[in-house]
N, C-alpha and C. Protein backbone atom coordinates (compact mmCIF):
# COMPACT_ATOMS: atom_id res chain seq x y z
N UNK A 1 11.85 -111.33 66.67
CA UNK A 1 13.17 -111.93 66.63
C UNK A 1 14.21 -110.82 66.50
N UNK A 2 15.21 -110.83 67.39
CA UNK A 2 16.23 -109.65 67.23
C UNK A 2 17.16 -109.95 66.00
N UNK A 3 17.08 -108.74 65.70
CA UNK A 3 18.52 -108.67 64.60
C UNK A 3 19.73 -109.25 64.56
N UNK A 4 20.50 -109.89 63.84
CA UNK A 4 21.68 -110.20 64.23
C UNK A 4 22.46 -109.47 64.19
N UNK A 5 23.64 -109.13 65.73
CA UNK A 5 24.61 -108.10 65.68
C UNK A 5 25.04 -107.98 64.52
N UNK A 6 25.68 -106.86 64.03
CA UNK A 6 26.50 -106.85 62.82
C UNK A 6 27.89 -106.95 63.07
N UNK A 7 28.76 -107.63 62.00
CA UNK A 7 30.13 -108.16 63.04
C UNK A 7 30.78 -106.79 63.14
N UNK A 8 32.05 -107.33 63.30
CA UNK A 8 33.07 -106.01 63.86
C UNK A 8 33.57 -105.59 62.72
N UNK A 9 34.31 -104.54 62.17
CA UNK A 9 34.74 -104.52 60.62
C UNK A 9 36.36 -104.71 61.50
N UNK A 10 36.91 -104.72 61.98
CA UNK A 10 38.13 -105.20 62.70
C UNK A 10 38.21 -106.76 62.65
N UNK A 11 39.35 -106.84 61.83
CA UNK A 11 40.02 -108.16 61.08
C UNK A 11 41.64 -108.17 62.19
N UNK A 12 41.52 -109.21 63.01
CA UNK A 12 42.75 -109.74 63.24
C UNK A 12 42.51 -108.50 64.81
N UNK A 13 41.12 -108.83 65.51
CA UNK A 13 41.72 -108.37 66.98
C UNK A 13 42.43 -108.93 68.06
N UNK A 14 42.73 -109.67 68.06
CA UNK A 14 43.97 -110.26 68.85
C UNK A 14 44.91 -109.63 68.58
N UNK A 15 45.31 -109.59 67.55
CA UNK A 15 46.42 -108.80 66.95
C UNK A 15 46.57 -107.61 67.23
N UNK A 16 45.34 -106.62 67.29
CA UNK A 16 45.19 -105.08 67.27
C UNK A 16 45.23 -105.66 68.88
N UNK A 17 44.53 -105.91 69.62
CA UNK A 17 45.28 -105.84 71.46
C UNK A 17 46.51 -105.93 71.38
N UNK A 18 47.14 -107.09 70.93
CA UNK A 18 48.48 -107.11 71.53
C UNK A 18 49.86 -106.19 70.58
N UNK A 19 49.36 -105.19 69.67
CA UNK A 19 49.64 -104.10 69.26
C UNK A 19 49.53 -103.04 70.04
N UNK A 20 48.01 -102.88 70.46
CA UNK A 20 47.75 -101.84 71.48
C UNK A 20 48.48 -101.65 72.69
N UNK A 21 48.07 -102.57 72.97
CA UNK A 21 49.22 -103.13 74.66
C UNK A 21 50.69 -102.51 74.38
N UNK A 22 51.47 -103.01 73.26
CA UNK A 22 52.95 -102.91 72.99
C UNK A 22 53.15 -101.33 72.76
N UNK A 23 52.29 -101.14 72.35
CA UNK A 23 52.19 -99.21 72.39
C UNK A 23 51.68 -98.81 73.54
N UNK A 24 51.11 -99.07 74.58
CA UNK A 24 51.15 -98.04 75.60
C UNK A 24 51.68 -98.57 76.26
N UNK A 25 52.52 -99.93 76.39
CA UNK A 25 53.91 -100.34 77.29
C UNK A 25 54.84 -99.54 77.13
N UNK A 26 55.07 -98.88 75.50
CA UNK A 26 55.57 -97.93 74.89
C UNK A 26 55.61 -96.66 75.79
N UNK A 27 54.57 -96.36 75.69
CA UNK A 27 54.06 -94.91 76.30
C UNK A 27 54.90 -94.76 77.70
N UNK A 28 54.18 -95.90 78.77
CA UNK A 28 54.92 -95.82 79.95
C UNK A 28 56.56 -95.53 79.83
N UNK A 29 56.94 -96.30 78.82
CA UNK A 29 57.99 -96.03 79.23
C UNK A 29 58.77 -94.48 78.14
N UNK A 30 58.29 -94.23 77.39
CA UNK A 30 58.59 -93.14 77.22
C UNK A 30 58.15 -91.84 78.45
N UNK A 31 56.76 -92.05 79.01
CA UNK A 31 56.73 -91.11 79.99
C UNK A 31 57.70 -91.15 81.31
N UNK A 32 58.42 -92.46 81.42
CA UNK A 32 59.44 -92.85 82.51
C UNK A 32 60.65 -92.16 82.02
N UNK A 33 60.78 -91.93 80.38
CA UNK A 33 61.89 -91.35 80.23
C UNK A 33 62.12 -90.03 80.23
N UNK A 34 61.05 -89.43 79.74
CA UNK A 34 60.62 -87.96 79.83
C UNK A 34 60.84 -87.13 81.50
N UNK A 35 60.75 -88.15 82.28
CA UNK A 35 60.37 -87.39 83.47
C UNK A 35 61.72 -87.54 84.38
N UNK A 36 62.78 -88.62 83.57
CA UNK A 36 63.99 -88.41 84.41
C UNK A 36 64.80 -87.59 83.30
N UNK A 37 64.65 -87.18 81.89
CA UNK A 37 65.38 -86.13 81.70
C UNK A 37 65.30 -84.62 82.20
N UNK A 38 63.59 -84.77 82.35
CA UNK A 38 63.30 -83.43 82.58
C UNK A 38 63.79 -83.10 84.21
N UNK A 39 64.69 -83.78 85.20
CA UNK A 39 65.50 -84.00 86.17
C UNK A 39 66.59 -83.79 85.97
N UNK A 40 67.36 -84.25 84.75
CA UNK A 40 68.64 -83.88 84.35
C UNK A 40 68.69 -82.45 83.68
N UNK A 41 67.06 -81.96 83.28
CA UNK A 41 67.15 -80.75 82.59
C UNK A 41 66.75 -79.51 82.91
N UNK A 42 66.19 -79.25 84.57
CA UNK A 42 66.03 -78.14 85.19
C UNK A 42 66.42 -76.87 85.09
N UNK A 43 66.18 -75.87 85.29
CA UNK A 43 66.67 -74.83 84.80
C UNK A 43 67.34 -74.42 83.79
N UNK A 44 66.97 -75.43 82.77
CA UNK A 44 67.86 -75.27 81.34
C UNK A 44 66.78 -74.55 80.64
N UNK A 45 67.07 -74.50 79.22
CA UNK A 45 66.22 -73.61 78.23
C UNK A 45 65.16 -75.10 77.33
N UNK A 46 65.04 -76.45 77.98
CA UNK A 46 65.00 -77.63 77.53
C UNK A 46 63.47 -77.89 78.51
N UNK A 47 64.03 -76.85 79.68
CA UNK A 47 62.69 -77.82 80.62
C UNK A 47 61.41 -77.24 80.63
N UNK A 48 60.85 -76.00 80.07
CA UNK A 48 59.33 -75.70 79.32
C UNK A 48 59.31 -76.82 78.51
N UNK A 49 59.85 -77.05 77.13
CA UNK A 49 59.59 -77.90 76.46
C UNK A 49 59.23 -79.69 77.01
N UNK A 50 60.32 -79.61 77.78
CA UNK A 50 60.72 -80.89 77.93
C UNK A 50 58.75 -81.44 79.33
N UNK A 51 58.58 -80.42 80.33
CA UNK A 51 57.39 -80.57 80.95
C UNK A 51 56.23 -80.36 79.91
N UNK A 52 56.17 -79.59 79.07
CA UNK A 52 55.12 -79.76 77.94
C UNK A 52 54.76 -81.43 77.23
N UNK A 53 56.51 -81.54 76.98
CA UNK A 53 55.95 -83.01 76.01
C UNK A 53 55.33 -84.23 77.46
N UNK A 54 56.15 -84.14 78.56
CA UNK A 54 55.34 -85.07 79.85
C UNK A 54 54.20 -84.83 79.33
N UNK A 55 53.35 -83.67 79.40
CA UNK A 55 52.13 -83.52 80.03
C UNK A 55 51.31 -84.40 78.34
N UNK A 56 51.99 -83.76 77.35
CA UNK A 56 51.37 -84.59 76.48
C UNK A 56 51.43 -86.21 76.12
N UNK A 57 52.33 -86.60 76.74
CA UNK A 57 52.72 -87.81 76.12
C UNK A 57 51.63 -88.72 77.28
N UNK A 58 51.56 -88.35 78.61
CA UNK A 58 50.32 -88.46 79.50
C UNK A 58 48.99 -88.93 78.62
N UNK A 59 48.62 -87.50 78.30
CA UNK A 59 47.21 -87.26 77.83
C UNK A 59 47.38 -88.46 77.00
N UNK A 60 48.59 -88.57 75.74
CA UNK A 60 48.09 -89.46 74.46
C UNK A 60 48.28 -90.72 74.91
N UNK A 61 48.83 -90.93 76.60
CA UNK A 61 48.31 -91.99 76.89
C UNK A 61 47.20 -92.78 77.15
N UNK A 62 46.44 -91.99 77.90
CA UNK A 62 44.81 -91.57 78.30
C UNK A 62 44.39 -92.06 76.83
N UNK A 63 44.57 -91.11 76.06
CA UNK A 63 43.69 -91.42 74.74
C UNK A 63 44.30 -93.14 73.74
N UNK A 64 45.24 -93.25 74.42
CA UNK A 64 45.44 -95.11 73.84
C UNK A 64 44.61 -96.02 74.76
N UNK A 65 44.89 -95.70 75.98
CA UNK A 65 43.93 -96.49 77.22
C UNK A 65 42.22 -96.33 76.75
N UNK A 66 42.09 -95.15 76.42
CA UNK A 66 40.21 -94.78 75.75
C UNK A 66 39.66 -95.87 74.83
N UNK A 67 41.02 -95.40 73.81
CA UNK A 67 40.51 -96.16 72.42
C UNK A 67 40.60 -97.65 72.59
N UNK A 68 41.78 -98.46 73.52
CA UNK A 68 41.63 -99.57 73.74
C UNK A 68 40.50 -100.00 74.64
N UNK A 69 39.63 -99.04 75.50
CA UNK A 69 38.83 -99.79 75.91
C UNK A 69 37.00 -99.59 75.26
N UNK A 70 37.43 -98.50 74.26
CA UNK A 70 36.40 -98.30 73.14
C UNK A 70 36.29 -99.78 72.34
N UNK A 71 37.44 -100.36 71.87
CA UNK A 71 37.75 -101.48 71.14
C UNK A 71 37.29 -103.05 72.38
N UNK A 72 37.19 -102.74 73.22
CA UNK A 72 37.14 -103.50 74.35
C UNK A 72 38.24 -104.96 74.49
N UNK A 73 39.63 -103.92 74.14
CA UNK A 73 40.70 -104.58 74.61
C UNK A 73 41.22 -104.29 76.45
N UNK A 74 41.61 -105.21 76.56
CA UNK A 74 42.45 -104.98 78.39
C UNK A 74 43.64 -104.75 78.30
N UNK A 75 44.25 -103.92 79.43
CA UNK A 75 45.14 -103.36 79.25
C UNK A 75 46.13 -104.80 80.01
N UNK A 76 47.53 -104.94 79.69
CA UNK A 76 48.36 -106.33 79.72
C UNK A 76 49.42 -105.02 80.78
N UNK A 77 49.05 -105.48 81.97
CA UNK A 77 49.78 -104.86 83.15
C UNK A 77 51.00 -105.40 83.11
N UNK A 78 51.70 -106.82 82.80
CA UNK A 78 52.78 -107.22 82.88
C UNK A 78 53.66 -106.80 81.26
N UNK A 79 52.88 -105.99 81.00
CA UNK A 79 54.01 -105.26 79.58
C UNK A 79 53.90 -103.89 79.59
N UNK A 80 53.26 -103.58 81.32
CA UNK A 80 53.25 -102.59 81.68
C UNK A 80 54.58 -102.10 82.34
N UNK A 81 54.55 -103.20 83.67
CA UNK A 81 55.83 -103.32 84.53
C UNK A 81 56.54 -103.54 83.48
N UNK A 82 57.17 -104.75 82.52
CA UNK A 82 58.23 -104.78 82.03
C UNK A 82 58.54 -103.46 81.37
N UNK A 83 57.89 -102.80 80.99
CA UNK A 83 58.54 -101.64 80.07
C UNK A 83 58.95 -100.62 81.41
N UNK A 84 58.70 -100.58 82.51
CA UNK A 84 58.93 -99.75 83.26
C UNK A 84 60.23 -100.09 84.02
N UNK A 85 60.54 -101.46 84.00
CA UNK A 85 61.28 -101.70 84.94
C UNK A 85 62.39 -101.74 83.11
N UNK A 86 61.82 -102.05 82.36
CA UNK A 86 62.86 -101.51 81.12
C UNK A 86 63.58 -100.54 80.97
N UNK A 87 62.99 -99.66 81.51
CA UNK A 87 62.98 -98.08 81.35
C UNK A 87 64.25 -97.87 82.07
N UNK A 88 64.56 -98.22 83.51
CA UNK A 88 65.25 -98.55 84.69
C UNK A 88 66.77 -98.84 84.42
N UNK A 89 66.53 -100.39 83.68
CA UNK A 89 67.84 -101.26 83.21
C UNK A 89 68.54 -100.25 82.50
N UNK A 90 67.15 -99.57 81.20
CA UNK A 90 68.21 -98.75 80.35
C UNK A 90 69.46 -97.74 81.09
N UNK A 91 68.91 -97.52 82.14
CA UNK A 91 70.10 -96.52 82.65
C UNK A 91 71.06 -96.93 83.00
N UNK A 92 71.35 -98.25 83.45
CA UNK A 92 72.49 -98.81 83.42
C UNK A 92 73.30 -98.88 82.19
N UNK A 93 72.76 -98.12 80.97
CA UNK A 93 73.83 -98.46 79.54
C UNK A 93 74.99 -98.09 79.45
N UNK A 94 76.40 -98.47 79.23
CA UNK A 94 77.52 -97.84 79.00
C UNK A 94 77.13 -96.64 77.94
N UNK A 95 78.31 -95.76 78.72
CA UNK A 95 78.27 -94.15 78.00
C UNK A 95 79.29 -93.61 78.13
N UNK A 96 80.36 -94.69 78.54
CA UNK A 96 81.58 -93.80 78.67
C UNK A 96 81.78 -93.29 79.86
N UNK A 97 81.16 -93.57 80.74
CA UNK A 97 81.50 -92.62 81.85
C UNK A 97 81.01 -93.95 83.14
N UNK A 98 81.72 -94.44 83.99
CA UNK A 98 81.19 -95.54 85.00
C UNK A 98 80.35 -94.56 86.16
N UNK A 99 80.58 -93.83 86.89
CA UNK A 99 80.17 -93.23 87.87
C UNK A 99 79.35 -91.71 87.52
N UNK A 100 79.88 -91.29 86.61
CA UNK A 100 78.59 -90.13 86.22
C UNK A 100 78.52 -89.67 84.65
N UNK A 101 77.28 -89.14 84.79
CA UNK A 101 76.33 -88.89 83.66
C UNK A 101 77.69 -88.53 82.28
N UNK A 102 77.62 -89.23 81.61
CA UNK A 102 78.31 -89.02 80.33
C UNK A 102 77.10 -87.65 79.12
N UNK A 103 78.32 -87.14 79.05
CA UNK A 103 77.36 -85.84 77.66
C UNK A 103 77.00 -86.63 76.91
N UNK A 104 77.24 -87.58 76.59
CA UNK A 104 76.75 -88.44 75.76
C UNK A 104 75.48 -89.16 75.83
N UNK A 105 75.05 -89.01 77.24
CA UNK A 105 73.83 -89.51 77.80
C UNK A 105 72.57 -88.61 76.97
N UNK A 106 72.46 -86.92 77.28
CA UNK A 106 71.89 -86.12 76.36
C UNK A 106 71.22 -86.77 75.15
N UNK A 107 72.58 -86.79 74.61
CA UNK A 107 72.67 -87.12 72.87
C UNK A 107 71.38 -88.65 73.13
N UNK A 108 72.14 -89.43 73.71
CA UNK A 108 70.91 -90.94 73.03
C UNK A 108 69.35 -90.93 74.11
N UNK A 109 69.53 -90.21 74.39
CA UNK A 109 68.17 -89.77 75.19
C UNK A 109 67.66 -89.59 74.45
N UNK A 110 67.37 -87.99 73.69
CA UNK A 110 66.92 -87.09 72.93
C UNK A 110 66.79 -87.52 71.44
N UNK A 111 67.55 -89.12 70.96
CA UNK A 111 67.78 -89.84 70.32
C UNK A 111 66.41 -90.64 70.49
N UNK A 112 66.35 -91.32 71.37
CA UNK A 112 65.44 -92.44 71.53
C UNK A 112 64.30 -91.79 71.58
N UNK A 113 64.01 -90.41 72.60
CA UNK A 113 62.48 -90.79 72.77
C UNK A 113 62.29 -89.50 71.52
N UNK A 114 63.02 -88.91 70.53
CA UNK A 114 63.00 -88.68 69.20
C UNK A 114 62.04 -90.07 68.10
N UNK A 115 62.62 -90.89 68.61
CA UNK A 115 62.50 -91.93 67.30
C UNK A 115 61.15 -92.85 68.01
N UNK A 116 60.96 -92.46 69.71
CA UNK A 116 59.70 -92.99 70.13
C UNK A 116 58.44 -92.33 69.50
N UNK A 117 58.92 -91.11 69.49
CA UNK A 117 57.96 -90.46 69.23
C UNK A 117 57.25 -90.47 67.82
N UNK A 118 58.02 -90.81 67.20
CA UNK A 118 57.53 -91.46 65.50
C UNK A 118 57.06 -92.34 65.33
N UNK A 119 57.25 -93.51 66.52
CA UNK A 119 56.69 -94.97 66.99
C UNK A 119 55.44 -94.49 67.28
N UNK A 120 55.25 -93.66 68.12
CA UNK A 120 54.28 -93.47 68.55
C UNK A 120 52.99 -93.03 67.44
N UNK A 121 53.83 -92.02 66.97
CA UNK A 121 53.18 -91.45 65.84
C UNK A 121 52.26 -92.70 64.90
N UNK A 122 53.18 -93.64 64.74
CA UNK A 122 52.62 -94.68 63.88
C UNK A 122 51.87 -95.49 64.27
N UNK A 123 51.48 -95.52 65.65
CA UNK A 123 50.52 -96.39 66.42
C UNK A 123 49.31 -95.85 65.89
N UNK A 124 48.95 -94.10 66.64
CA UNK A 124 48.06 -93.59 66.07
C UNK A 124 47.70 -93.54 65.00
N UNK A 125 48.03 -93.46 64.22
CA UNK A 125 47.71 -93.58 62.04
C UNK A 125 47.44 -94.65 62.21
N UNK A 126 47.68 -96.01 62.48
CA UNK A 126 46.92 -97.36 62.73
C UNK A 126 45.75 -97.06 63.27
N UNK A 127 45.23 -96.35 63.95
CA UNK A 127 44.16 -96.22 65.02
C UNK A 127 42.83 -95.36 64.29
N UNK A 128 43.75 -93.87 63.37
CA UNK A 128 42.87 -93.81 62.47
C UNK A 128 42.87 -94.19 61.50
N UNK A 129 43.27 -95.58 60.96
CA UNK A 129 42.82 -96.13 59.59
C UNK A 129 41.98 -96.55 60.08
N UNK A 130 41.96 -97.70 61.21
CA UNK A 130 40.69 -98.47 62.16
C UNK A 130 39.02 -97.33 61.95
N UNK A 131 39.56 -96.07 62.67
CA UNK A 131 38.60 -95.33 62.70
C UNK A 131 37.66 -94.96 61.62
N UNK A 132 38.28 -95.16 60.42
CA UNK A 132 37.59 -94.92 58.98
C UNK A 132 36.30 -95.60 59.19
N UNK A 133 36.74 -97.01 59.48
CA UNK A 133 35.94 -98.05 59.58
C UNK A 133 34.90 -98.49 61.10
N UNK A 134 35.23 -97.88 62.12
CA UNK A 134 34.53 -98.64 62.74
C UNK A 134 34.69 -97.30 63.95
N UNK A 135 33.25 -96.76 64.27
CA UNK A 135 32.87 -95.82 65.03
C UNK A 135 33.49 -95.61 66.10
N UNK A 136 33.67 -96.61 67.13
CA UNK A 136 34.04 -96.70 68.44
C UNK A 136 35.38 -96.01 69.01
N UNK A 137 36.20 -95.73 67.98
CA UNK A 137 37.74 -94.49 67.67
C UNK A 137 36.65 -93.13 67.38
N UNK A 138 37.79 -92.07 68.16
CA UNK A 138 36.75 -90.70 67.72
C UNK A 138 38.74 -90.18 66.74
N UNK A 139 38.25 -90.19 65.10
CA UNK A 139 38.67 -89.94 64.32
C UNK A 139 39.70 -88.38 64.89
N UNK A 140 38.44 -87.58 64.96
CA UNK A 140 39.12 -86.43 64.84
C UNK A 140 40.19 -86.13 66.49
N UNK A 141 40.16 -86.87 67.30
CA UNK A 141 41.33 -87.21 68.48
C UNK A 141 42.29 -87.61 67.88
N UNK A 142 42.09 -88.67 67.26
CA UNK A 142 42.95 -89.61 66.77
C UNK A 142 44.08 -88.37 65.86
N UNK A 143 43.69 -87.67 65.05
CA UNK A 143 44.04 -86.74 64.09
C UNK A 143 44.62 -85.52 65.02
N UNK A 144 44.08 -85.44 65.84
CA UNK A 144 45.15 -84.63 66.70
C UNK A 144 46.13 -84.84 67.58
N UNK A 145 46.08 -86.67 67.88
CA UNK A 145 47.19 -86.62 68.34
C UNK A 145 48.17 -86.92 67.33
N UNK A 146 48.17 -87.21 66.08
CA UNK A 146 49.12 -87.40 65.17
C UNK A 146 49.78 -86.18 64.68
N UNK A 147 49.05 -85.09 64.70
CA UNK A 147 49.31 -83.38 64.57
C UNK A 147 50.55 -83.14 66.23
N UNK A 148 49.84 -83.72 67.06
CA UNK A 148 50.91 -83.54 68.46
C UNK A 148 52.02 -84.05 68.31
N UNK A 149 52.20 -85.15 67.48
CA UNK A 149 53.71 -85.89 67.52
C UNK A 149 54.63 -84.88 66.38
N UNK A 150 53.64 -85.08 65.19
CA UNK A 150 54.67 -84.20 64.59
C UNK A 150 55.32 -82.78 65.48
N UNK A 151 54.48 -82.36 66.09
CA UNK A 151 55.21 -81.15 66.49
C UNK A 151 56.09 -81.72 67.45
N UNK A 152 56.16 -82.59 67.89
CA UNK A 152 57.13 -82.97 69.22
C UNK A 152 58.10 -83.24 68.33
N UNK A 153 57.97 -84.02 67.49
CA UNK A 153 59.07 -84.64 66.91
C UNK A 153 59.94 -83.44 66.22
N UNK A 154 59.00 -82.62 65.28
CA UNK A 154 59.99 -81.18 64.84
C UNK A 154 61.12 -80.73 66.14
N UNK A 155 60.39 -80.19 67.83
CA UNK A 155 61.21 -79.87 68.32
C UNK A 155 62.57 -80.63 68.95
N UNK A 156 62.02 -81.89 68.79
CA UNK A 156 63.02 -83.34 69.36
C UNK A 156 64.01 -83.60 68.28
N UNK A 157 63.60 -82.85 66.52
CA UNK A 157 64.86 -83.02 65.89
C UNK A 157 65.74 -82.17 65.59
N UNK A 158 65.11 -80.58 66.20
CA UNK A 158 66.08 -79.90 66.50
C UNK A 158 66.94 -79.91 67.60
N UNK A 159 66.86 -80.11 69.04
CA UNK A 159 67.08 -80.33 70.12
C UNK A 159 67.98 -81.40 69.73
N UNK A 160 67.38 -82.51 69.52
CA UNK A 160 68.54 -83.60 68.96
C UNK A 160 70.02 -83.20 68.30
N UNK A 161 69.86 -82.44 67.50
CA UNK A 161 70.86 -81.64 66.85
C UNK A 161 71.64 -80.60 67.48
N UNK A 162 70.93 -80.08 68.26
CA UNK A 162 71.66 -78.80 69.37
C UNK A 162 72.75 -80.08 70.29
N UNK A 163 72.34 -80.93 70.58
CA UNK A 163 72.79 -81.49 71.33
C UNK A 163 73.73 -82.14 71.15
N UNK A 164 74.07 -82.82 70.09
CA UNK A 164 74.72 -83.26 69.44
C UNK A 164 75.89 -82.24 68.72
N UNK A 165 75.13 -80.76 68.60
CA UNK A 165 76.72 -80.21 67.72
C UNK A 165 77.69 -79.67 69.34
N UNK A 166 76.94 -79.86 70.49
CA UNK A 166 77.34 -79.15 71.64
C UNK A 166 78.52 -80.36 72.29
N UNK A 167 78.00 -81.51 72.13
CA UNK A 167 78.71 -82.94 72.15
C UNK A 167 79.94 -82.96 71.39
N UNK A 168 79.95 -82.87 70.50
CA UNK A 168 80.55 -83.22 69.45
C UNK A 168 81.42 -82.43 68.40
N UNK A 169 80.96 -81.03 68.84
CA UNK A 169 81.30 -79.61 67.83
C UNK A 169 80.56 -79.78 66.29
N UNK A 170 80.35 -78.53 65.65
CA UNK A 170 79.85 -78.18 64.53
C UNK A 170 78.73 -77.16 64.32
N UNK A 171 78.06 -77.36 63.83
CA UNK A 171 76.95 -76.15 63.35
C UNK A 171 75.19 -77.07 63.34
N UNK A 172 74.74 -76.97 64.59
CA UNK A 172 73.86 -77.75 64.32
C UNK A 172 72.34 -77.00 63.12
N UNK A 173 73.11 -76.19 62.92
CA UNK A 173 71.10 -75.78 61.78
C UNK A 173 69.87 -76.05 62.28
N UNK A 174 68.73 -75.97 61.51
CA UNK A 174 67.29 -76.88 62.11
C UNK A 174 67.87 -78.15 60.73
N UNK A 175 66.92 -78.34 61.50
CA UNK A 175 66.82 -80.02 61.41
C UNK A 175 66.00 -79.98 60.17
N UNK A 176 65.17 -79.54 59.30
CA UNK A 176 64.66 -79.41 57.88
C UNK A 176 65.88 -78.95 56.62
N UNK A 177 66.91 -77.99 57.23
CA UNK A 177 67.40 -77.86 56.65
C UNK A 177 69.04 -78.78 56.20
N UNK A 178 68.97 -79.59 57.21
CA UNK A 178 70.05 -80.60 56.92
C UNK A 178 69.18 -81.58 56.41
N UNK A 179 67.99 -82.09 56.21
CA UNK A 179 67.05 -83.24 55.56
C UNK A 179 66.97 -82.56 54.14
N UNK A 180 67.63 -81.02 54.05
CA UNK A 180 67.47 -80.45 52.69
C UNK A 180 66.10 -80.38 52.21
N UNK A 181 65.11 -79.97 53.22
CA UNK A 181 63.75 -79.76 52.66
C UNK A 181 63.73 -78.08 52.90
C-alpha cells in the first residue's frame, strides 16, 4: 500500500498564486519601464547602470517564473498584458509639459521603479520565508536576489536624489546620509 503524500506545508495557495502572478505582472512592467528610460538615458553617466538593472530585473524575473512553477502555480497572462499595456497608459501622465518630456519625468520615474524595487524586494522575502519550509524554492537564489535589490535600490536612492537636486536645485548627498544613518 503506498504511503500517503505528505501535504504541502503551504497554507493559503490560491493566495500565494495570485500574489505570485501580481509580482511578476509587477516585474513586466517594471522591465517595460527600465527599458524606455534606458532610451531617454543614452549616453548619459545613468545608462551602464541603468542596462545592468534591465538585465537583472530580467533574470529575477526568470527566477519568479522558476519558483512559481516549482510551486506549480500558472502564470495569469492577462495580468501580464494588463500591466504592460499599464506600463503604456502611464506615459500618458501629466508632467507639466503637453508635447515633450517634462524634467520632471526623470524625477517620478526613478521614483517609481525606486519604490518597485522594494516591492519587489518584498515579494522575494515572502518566497524565502516559504523556502524555510518547503524544498521546492532554492533558498540560497532566493537570498540573492534580495542581496540584488538592495543594491539596486542603494543606487536608485542615490540617483533618485541626483535627480531631483538637478530638478529642483540643492545639494543632493548620498542617500544614507540624509536617512541620517
Amino acid at each position: 500500500m503506498p504511503e500517503p503524500s505528505s501535504p504541502s506545508p503551504l497554507r493559503n495557495p490560491d493566495l500565494l498564486g495570485i500574489y505570485c502572478n501580481d509580482h511578476l505582472a509587477a516585474a513586466t512592467g517594471g522591465i517595460e519601464l527600465v527599458s524606455r528610460m534606458l532610451g531617454q538615458h543614452r549616453g548619459t553617466p545613468h545608462e551602464g547602470k541603468l542596462e545592468e538593472l534591465l538585465g537583472e530585473l530580467r533574470e529575477e524575473r526568470s527566477v519568479l517564473r522558476s519558483s512559481m512553477a516549482a510551486l506549480g502555480f500558472p502564470v495569469r497572462q492577462y495580468k501580464q498584458v494588463a500591466s504592460w499595456v499599464g506600463e503604456k497608459i502611464a506615459r500618458l501622465k501629466l508632467n507639466g509639459h503637453l508635447l515633450s518630456r517634462s524634467p520632471l519625468s526623470d524625477l517620478v520615474e526613478f521614483e517609481f521603479i525606486a519604490t518597485a524595487v522594494l516591492a519587489k524586494r518584498c515579494g522575494f522575502e515572502t518566497l524565502r520565508v516559504i523556502a524555510a519550509a518547503d524544498a521546492r524554492l532554492d533558498a540560497a537564489l532566493l537570498d540573492r536576489m534580495i542581496a540584488q535589490a538592495d543594491k539596486q535600490h542603494n543606487w536608485l536612492a542615490d540617483v533618485r536624489r541626483e535627480v531631483a537636486a538637478r530638478t529642483f536645485g540643492g545639494d543632493p548627498g548620498p542617500a544614507a546620509e540624509a536617512a541620517g544613518s
